[in-house]
Protein backbone atom coordinates (compact mmCIF):
# COMPACT_ATOMS: atom_id res chain seq x y z
CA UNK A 1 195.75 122.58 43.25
CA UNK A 2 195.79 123.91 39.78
CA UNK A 3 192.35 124.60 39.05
CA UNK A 4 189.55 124.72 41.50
CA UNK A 5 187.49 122.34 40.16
CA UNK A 6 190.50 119.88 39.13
CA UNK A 7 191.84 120.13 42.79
CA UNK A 8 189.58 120.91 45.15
CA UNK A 9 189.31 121.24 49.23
CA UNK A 10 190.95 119.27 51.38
CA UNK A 11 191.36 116.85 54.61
CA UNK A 12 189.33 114.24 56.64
CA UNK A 13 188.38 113.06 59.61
CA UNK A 14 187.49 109.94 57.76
CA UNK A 15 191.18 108.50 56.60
CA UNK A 16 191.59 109.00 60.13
CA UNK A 17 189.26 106.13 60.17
CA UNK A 18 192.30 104.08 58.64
CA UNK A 19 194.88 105.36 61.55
CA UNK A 20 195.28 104.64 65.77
CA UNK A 21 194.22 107.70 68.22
CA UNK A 22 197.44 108.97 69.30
CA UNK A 23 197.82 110.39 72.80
CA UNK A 24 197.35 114.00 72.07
CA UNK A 25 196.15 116.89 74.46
CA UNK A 26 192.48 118.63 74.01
CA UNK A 27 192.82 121.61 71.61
CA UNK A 28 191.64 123.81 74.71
CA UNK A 29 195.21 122.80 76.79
CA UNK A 30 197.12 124.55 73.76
CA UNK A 31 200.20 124.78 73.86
CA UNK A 32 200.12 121.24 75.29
CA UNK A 33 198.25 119.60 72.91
CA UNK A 34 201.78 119.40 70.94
CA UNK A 35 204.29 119.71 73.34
CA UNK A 36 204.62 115.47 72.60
CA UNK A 37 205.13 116.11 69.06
CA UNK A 38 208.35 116.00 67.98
CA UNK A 39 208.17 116.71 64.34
CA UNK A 40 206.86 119.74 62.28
CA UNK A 41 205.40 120.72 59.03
CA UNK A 42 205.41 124.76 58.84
CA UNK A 43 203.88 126.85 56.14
CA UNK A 44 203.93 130.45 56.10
CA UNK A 45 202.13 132.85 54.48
CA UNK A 46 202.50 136.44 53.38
CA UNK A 47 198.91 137.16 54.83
CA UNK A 48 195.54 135.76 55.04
CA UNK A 49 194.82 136.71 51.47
CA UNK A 50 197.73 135.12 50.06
CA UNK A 51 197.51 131.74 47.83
CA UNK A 52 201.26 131.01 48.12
CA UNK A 53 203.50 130.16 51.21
CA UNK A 54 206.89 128.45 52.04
CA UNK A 55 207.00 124.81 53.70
CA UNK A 56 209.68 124.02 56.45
CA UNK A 57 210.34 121.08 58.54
CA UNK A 58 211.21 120.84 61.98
CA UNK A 59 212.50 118.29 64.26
CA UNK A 60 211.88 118.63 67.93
CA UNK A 61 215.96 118.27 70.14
CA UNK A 62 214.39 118.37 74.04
CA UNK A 63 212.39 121.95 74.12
CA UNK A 64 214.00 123.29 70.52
CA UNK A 65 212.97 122.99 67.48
CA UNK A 66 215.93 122.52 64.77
CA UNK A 67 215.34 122.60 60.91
CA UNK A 68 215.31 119.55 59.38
CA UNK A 69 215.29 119.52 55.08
CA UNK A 70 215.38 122.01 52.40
CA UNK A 71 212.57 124.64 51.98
CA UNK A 72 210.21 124.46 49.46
CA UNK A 73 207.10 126.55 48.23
CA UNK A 74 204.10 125.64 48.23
CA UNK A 75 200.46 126.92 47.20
CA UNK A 76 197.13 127.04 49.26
CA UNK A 77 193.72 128.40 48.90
CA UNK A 78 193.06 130.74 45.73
CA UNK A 79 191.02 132.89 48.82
CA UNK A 80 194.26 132.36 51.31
CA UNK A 81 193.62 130.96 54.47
CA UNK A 82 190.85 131.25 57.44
CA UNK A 83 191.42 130.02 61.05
CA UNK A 84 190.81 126.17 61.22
CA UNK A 85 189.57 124.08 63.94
CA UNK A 86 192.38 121.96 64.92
CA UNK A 87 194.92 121.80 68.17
CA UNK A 88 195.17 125.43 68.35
CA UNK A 89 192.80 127.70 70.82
CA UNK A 90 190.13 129.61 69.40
CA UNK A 91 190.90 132.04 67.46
CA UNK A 92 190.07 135.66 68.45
CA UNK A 93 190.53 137.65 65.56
CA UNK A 94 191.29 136.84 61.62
CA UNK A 95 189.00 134.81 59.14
CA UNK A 96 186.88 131.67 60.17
CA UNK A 97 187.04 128.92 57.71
CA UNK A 98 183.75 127.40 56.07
CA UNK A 99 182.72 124.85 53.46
CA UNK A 100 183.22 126.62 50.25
CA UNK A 101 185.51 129.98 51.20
CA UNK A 102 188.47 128.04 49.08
CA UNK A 103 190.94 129.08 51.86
CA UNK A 104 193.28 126.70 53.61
CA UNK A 105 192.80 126.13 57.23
CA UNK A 106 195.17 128.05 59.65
CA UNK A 107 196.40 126.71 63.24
CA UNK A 108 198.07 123.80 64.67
CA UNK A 109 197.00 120.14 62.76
CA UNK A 110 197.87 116.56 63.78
CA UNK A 111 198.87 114.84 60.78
CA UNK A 112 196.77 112.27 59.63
CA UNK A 113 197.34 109.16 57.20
CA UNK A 114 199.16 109.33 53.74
CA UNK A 115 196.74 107.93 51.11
CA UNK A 116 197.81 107.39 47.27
CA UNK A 117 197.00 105.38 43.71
CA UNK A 118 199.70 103.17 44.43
CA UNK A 119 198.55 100.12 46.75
CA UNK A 120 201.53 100.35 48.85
CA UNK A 121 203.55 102.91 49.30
CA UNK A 122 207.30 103.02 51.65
CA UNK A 123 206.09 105.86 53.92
CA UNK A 124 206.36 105.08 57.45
CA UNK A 125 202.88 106.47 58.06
CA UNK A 126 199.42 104.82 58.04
CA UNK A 127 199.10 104.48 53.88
CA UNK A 128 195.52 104.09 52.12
CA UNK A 129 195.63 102.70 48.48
CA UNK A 130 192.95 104.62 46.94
CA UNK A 131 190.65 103.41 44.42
CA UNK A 132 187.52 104.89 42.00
CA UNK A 133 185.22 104.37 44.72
CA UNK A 134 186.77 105.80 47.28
CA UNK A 135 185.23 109.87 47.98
CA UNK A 136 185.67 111.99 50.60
CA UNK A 137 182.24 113.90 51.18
CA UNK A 138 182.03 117.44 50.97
CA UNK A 139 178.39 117.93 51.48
CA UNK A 140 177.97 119.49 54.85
CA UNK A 141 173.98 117.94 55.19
CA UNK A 142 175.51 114.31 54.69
CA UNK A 143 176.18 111.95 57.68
CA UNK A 144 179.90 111.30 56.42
CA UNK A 145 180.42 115.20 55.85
CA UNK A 146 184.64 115.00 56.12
CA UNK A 147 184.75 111.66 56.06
CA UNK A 148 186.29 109.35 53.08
CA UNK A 149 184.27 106.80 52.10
CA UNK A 150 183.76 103.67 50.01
CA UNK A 151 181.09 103.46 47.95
CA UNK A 152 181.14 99.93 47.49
CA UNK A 153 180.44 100.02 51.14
CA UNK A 154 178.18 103.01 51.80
CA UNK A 155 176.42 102.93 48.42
CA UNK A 156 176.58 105.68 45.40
CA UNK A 157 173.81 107.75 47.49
CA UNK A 158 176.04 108.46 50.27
CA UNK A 159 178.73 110.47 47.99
CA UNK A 160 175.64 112.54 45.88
CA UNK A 161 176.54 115.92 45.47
CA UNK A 162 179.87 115.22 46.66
CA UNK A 163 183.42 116.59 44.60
CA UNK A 164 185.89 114.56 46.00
CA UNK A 165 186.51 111.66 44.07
CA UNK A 166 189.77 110.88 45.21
CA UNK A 167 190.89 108.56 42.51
CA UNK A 168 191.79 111.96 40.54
CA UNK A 169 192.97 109.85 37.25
CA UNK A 170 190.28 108.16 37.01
CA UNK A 171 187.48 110.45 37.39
CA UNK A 172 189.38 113.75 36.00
CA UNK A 173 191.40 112.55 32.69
CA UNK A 174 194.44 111.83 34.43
CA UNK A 175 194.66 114.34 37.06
CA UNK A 176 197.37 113.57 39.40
CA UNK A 177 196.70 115.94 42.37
CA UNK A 178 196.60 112.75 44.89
CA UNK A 179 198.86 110.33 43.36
CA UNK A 180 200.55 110.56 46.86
CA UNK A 181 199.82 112.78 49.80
CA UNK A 182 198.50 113.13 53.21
CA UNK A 183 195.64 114.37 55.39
CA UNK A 184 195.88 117.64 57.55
CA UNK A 185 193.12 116.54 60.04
CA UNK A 186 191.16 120.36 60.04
CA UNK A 187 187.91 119.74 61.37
CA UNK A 188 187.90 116.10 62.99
CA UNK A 189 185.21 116.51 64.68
CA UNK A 190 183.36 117.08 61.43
CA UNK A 191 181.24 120.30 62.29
CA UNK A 192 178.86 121.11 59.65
CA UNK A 193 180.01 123.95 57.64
CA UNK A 194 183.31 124.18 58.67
CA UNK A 195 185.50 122.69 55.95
CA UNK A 196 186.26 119.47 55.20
CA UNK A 197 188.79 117.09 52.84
CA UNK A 198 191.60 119.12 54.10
CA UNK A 199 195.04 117.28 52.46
CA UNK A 200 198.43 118.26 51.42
CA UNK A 201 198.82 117.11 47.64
CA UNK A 202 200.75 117.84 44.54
CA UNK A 203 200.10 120.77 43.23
CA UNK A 204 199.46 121.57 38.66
CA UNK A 205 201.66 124.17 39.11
CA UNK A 206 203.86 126.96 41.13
CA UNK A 207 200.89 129.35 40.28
CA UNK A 208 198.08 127.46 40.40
CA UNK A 209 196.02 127.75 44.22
CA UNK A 210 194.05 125.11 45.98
CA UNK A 211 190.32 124.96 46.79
CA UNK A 212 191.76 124.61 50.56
CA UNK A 213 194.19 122.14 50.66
CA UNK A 214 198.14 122.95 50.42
CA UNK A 215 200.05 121.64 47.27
CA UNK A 216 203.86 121.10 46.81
CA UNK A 217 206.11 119.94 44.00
CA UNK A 218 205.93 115.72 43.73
CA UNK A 219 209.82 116.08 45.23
CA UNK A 220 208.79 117.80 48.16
CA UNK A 221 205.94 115.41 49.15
CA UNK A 222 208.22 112.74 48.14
CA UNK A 223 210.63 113.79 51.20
CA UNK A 224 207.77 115.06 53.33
CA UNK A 225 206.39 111.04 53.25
CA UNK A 226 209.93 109.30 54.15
CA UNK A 227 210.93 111.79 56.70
CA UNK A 228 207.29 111.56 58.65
CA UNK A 229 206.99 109.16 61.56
CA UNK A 230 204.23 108.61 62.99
CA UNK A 231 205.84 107.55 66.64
CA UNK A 232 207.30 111.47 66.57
CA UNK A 233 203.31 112.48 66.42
CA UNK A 234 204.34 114.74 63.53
CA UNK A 235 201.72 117.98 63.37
CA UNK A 236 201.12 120.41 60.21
CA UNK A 237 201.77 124.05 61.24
CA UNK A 238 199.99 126.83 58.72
CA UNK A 239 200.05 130.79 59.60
CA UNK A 240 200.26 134.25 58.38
CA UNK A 241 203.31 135.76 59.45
CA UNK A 242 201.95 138.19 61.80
CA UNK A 243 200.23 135.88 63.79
CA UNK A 244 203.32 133.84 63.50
CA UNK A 245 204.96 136.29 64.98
CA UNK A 246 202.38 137.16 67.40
CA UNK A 247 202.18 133.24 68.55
CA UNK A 248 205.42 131.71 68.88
CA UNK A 249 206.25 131.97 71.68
CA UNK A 250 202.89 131.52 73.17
CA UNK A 251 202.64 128.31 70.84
CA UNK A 252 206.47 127.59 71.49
CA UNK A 253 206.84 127.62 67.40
CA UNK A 254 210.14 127.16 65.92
CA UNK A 255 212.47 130.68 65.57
CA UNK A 256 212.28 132.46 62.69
């Protein structure tokens, strides 16, 4: 996201309102609760403070993980990133993420549905034609706090206070952030507090951070959207390097 206030936070339990449960593992089981996915997104960071990473995929061959597409950089949170709540244990040391710290959510993430202006779109995931009424809700007090939301549905009310329009062009002069992306389901349980509208998008520019989410180049989502299937249970992978190091073998992560 360019600017914070053009491209803010990130994810949703609430397009996951738009996609099937798939058969995953409790969080706690970790690393289990992946073991059936057999596609990767990977992001690495320098550290927890950093706003930049580098984006890898992975496609699972029996119990190894091969690369699978070019690598590509990508930006995060102007703050870095913060443990997430997502497939991954508990964390036990590092930052905790919370509504507001503009840091992108670290751990293991089940990939939720791609959403974009266009009505259709040829991605072989679950696809959500947005339109102007369409928010995700960002207010932690709200009853659809990380959810997305119509507001020809729910009423204007619902969505007060809330900064996540998610027709972008519409609301912000143009701004393309989500003419195509997808959600990183952080928080789908939707605790208060703890982040919410967590999505990978298209990012302003090389240098320009995220309120939370994790931007790319328009090519890069591009190919991220035809290579994900949702049959391969595809998850979104975002770490430090030391605690990449640290976990992966524990988390049976792809080699370096």
């Amino acid at each position: 996201m360019p600017e914070l206030r053009r491209y803010p936070r990130a994810v949703t339990a609430a397009l996951m309102l738009f996609v099937s449960a798939m058969p995953y593992a409790r969080a706690t089981d970790a690393p289990v609760a992946w073991t059936s996915s057999r596609q990767m997104v990977l992001v690495i960071v320098d550290d927890w403070n950093t706003d930049h990473g580098t984006l890898r995929t992975y496609t699972r061959d029996g119990d190894a993980w091969r690369p699978d597409g070019a690598t590509s950089d990508v930006t995060i949170g102007s703050n870095g990133a913060a443990w997430g709540i997502g497939l991954n244990p508990a964390p036990s040391n590092g930052p905790v993420k919370v509504e507001g710290d503009n840091r992108s959510p670290a751990g293991v993430f089940r990939i939720g549905p791609a959403f974009g202006y266009a009505e259709t779109s040829g991605t072989g995931m679950p696809y959500r034609g947005l339109t102007a009424s369409d928010y995700c809700v960002d207010v932690s007090d709200s009853p659809y706090y990380n959810q997305l939301v119509d507001t020809r549905k729910v009423g204007e009310k619902a969505v007060e206070g809330s900064t996540e329009p998610m027709r972008r062009d519409l609301h912000f002069n143009g701004d393309h952030a989500y003419r195509i992306g997808f959600v990183i389901e952080h928080n789908p349980d939707a605790r208060k507090g703890k982040g919410s509208c967590i999505f990978a998008h298209l990012w302003k520019s090389p240098t320009s951070p995220t309120a939370g989410c994790t931007a790319m180049t328009d090519t890069t989502m591009e190919r991220l959207l035809a290579w994900l299937d949702p049959k391969k249970q595809p998850v979104f992978v975002l770490l430090p390097k030391n605690e990449y190091a640290r976990l992966r073998n524990t988390w049976r992560l792809p080699a370096p």
